[in-house]
C-alpha atoms as a PDB file:
ATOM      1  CA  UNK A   1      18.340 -15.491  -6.541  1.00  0.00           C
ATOM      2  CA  UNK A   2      16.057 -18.382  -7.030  1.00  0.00           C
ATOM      3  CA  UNK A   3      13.366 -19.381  -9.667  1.00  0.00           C
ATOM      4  CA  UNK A   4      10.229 -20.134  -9.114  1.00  0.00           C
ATOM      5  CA  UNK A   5       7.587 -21.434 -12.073  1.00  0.00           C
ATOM      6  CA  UNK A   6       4.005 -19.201 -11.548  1.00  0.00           C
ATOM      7  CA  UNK A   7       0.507 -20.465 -12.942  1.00  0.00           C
ATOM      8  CA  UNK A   8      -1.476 -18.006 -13.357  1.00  0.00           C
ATOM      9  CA  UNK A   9      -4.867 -17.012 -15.910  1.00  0.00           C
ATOM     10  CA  UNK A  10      -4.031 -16.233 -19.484  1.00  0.00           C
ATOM     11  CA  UNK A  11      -6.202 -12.974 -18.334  1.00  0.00           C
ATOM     12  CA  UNK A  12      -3.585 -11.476 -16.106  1.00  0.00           C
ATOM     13  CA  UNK A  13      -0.912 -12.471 -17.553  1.00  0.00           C
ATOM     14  CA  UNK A  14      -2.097 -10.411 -20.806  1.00  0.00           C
ATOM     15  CA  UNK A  15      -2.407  -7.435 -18.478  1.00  0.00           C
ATOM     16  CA  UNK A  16       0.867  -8.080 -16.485  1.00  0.00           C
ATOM     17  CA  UNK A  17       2.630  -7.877 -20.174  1.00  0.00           C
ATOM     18  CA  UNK A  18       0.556  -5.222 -21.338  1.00  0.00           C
ATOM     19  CA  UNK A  19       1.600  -3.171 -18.437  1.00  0.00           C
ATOM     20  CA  UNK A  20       5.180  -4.436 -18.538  1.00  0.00           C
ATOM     21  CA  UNK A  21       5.284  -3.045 -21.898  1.00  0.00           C
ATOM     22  CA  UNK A  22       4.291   0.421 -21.211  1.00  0.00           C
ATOM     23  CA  UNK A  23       6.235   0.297 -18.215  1.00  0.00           C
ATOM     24  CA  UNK A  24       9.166  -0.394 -20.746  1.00  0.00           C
ATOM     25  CA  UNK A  25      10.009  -3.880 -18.385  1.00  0.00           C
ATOM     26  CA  UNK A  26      10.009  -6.838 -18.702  1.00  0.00           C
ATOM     27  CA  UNK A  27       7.147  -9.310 -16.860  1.00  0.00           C
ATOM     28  CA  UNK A  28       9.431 -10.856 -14.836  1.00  0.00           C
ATOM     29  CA  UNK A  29      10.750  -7.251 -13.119  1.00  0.00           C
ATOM     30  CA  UNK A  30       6.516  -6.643 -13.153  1.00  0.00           C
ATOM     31  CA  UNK A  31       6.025  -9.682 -11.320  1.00  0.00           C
ATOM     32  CA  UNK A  32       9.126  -8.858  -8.477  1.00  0.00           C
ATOM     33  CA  UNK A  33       8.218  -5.004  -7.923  1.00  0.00           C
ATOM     34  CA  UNK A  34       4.041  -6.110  -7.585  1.00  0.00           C
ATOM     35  CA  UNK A  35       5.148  -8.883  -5.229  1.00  0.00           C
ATOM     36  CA  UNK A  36       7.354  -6.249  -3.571  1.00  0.00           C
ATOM     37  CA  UNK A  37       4.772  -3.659  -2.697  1.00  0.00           C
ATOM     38  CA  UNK A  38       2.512  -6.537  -1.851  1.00  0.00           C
ATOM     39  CA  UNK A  39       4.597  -7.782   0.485  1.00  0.00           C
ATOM     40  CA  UNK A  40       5.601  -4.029   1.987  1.00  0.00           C
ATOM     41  CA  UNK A  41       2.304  -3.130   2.436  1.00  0.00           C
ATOM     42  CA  UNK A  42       1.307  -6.286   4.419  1.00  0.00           C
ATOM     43  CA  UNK A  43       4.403  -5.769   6.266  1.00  0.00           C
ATOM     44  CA  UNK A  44       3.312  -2.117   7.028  1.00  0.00           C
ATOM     45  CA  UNK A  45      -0.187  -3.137   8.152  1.00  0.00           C
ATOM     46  CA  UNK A  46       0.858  -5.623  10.524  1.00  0.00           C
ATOM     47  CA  UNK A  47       3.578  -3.102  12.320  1.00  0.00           C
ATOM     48  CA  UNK A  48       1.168  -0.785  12.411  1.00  0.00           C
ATOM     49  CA  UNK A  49      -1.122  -2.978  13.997  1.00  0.00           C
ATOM     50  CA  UNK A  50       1.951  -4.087  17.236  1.00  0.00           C
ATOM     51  CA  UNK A  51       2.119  -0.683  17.667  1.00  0.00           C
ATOM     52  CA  UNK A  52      -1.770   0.214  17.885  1.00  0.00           C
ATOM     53  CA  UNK A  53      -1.694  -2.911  20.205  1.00  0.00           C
ATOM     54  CA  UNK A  54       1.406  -1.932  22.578  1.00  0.00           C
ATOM     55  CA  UNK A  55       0.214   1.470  22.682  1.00  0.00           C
ATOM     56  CA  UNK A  56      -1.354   3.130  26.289  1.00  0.00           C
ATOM     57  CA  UNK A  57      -4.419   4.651  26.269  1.00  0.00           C
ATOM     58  CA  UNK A  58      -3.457   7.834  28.127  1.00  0.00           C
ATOM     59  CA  UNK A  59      -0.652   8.583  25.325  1.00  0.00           C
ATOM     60  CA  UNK A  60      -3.558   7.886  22.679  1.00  0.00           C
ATOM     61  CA  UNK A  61      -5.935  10.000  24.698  1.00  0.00           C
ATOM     62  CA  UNK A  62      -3.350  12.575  24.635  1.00  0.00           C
ATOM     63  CA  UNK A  63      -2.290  12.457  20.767  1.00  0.00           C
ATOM     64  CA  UNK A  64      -6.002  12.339  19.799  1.00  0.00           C
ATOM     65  CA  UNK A  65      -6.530  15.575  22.546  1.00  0.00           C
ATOM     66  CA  UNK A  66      -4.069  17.327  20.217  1.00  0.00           C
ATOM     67  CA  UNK A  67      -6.537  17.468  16.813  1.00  0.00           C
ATOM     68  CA  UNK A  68      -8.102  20.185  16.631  1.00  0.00           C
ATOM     69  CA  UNK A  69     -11.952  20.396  15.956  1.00  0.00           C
ATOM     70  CA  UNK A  70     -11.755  22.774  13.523  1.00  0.00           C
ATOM     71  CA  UNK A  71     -12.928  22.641   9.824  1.00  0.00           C
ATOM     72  CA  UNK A  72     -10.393  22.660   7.531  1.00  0.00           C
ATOM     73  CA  UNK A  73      -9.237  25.701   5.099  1.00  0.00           C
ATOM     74  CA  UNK A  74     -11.563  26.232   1.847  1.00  0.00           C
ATOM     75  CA  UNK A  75      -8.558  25.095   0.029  1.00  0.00           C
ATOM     76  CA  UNK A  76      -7.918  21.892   1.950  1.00  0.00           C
ATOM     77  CA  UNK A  77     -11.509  20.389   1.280  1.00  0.00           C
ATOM     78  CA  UNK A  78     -12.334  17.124  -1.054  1.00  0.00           C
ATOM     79  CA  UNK A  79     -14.274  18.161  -3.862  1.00  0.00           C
ATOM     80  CA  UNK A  80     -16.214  15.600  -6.081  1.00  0.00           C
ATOM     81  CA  UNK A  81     -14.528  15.765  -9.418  1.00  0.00           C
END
């Protein structure tokens, strides 16, 4: 594991130990799980994005050929809350 010394605005870190205190953590394990998810969503973007990319258009056509174009069940709808 290495170290490495942050700078960041008095403003977030406030929040960041605000949250790491209802979160019963400590900043530092804030810090490593936010940087985490950062990181895995990036990560998830970008393969996404190779496979778009590498992807034929007849097997798109065909995937997209599957979805139906009918409305969804009463119970599946968004409502505005």
């Amino acid at each position: 594991m290495s170290s490495y010394a942050l700078r960041l605005p008095e403003s977030l870190k406030q929040a960041s130990k605000r949250i790491a205190a209802a979160d019963d953590t400590t900043m530092n394990q804030f810090f490593v799980v936010a940087i985490a998810e950062k990181i895995s969503a990036m990560e998830t973007a970008d393969f996404f994005e190779r496979r778009s990319a590498a992807a034929s258009k007849s097997k798109t056509d065909k995937a997209w050929a599957k979805v139906s174009s009918k409305q969804p069940v009463p119970d599946d709808r968004w409502t505005k809350a």
